[in-house]
Protein backbone atom coordinates (compact mmCIF):
# COMPACT_ATOMS: atom_id res chain seq x y z
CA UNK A 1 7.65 -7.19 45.15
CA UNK A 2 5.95 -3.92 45.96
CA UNK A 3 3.56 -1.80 44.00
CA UNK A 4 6.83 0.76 44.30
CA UNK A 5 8.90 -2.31 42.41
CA UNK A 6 6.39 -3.14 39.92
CA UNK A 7 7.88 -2.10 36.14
CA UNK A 8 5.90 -2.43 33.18
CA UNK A 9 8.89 -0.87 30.78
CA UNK A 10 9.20 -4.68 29.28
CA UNK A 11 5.82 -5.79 28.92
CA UNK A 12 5.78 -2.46 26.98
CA UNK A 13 9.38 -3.43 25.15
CA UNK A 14 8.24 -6.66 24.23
CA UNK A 15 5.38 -5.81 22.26
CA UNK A 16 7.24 -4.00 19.97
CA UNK A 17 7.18 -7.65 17.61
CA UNK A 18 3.42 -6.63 17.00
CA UNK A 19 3.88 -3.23 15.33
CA UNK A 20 4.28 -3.71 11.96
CA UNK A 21 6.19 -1.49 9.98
CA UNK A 22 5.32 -0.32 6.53
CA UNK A 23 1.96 0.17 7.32
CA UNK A 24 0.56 1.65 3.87
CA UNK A 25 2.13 -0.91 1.19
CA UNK A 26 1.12 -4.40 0.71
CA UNK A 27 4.00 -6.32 2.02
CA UNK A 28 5.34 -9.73 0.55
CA UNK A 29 7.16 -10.34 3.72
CA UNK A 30 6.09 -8.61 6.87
CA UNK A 31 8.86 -6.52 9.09
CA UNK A 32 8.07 -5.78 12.46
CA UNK A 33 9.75 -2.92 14.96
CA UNK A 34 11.34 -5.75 17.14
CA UNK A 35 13.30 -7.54 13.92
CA UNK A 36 13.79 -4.09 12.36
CA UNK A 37 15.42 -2.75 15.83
CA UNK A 38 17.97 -6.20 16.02
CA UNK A 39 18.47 -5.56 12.33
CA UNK A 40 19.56 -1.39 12.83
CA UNK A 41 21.82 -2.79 15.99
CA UNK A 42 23.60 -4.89 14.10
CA UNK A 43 24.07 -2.98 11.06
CA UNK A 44 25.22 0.69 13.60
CA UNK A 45 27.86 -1.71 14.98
CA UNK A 46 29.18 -2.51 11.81
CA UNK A 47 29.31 0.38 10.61
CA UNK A 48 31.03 2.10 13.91
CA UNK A 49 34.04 -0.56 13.23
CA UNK A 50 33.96 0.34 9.82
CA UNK A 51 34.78 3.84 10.79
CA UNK A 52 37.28 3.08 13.56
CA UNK A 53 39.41 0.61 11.68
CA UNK A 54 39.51 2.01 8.43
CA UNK A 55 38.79 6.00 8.55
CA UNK A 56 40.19 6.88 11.71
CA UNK A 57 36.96 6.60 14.02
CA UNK A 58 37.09 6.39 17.48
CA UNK A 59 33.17 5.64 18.02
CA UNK A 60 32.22 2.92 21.17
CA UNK A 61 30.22 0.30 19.09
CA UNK A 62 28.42 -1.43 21.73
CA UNK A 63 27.12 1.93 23.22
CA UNK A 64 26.25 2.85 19.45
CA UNK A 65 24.28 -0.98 18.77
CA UNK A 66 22.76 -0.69 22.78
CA UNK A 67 21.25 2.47 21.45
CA UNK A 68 20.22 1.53 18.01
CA UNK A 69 18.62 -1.39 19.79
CA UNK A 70 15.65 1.40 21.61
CA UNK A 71 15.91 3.56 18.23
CA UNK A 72 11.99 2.98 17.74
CA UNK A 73 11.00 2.17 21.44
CA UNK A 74 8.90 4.91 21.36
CA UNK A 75 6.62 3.57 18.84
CA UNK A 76 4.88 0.54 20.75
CA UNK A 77 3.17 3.75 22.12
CA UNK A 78 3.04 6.02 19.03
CA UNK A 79 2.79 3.06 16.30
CA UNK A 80 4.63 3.09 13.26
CA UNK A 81 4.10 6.60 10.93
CA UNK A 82 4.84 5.60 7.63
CA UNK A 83 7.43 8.07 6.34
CA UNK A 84 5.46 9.81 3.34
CA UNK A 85 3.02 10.58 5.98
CA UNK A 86 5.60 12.24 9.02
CA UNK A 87 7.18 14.21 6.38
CA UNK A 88 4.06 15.30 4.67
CA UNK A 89 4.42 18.98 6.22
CA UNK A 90 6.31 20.67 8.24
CA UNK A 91 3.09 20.79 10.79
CA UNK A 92 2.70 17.24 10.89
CA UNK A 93 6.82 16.21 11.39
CA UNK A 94 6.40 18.83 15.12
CA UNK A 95 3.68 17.16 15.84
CA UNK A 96 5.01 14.04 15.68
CA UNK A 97 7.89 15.12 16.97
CA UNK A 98 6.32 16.63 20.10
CA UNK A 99 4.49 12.97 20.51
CA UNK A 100 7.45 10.72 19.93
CA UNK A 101 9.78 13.14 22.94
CA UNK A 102 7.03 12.36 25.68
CA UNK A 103 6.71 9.01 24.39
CA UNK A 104 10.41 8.90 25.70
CA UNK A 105 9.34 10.08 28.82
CA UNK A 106 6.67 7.77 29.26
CA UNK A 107 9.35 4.60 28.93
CA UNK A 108 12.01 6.51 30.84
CA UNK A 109 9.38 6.58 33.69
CA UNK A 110 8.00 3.21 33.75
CA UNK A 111 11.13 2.02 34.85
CA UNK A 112 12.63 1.82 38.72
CA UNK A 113 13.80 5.05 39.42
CA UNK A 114 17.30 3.88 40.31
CA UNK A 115 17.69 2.55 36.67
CA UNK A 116 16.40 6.03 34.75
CA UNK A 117 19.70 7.46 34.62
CA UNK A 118 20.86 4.28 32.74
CA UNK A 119 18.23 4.08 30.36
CA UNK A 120 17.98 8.01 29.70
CA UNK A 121 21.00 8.03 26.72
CA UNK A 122 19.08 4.80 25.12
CA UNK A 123 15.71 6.32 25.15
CA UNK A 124 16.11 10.01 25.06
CA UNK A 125 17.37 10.38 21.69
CA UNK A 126 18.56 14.13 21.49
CA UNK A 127 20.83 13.17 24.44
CA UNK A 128 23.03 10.52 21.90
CA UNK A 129 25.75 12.44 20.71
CA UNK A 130 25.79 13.36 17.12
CA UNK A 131 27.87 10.78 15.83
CA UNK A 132 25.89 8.41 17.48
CA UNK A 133 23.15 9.62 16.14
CA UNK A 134 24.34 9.89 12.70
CA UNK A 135 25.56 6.13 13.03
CA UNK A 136 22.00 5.11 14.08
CA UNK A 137 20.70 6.70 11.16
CA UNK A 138 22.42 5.57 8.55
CA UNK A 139 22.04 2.18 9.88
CA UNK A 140 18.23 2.71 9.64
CA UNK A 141 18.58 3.88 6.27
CA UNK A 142 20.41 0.95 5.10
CA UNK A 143 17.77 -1.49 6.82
CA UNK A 144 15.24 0.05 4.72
CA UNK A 145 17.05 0.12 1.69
CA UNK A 146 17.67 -4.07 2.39
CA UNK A 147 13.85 -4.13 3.29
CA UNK A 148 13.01 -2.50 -0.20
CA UNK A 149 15.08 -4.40 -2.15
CA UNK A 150 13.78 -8.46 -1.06
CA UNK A 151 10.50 -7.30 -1.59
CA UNK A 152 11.48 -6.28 -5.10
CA UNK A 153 13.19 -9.01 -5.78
CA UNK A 154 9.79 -10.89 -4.33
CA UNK A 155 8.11 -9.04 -7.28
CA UNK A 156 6.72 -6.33 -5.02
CA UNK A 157 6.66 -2.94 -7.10
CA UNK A 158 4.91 -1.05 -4.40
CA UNK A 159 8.56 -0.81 -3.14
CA UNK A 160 10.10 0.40 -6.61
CA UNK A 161 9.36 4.23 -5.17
CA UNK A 162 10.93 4.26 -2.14
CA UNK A 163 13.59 2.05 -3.13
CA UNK A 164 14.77 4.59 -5.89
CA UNK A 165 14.53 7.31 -3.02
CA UNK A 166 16.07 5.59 -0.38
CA UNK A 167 19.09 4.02 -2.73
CA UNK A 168 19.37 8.33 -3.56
CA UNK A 169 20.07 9.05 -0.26
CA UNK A 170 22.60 6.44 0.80
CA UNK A 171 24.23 7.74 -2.41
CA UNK A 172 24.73 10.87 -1.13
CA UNK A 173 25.93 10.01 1.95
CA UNK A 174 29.38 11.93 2.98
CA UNK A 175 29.80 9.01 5.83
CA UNK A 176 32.58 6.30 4.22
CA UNK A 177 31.51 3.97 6.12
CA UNK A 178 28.11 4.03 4.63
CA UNK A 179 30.08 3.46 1.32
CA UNK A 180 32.40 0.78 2.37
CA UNK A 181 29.57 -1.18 4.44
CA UNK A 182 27.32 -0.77 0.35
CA UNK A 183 30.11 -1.68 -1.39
CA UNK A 184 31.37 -4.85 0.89
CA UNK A 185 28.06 -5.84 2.55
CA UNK A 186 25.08 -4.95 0.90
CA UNK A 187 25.27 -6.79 -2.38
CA UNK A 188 25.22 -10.28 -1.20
CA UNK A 189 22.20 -9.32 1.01
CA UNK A 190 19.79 -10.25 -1.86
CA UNK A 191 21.44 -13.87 -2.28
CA UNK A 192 19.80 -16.99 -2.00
CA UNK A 193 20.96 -19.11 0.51
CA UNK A 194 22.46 -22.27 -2.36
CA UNK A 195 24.47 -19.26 -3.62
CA UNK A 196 25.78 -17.81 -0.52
CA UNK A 197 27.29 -21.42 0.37
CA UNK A 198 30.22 -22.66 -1.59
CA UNK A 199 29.31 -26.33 -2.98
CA UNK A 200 32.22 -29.31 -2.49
CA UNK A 201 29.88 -31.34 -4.47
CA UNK A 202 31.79 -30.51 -7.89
């Protein structure tokens, strides 16, 4: 292989298991970006059938869980801003802003030429199209909401805060699917295992 060959895009990729997210609060059970990123996948696909076999959607799935699977890419170069810091002021969300877009052309251009046009729609964000986007987000949202809740159920009240704010927001939500995924999904998250799986033993 020649220098011209050589891509680091996954050595960068793959480090993405070492940034830690949630950086300010003390953490009964540590989340990193790679887990987080498989977790928002996951959770966009559902949430794309959700909308295509029950209110009409015509979304592609895989292209929306391929994309939520780069959604925070950018950060094994940026690191993880907790939230109440990006949104802080209006000064420091451009800022970061302006970072995390040329952190998108940093990965775009580690890899092989040929391959940029391929990768562009997962790592450019503000090339996904809106519902796409919207998708992505939600699917974020409701990762975070999960997050808060098993570490208040692990007797974490650091999380009480943004649990209240987050569980707000998905409230308000005008997306069904967000509703049907909360109302079908979401409550069995914070199950033990024993209670998840029916016993024969009776």
């Amino acid at each position: 292989m020649t220098d011209s060959q050589f891509s680091s895009f996954f050595a960068y990729i793959s480090k993405l298991r070492w940034i830690k997210r949630w950086g300010l609060k003390r953490n009964a059970h540590d989340e990193n970006v790679m887990e987080h990123s498989w977790e928002v996948a996951v959770i966009a696909h559902s949430l794309s059938l959700i909308k295509n076999r029950y209110f009409g959607g015509t979304l592609d799935a895989n292209a929306i869980a391929t994309a939520a699977l780069y959604h925070d890419a950018t950060e094994v170069i940026t690191g993880d801003l907790p939230t109440p810091i990006k949104y802080h002021s209006p000064a420091i969300l451009n800022a970061y802003k302006q970072i995390e877009h040329l952190a998108e052309q940093e990965l775009l251009h580690l890899l092989p030429p040929a391959m940029q046009d391929d990768y562009a729609p997962l790592l450019l964000h503000d090339s996904l199209p809106t519902e796409h986007q919207e998708i992505i987000k939600a699917a974020d949202r409701i990762s975070a909401y999960l997050k808060c809740q098993a570490e208040l159920k692990a007797g974490n009240q650091e999380f009480e805060r943004a649990a209240s704010r987050i569980a707000e927001q998905i409230q308000q939500s005008a997306q069904p699917e967000v509703r049907f995924f909360m109302q079908t999904f979401a409550p069995s998250c914070g199950l033990a295992l024993d209670d998840l799986i029916p016993r024969n033993d009776q």
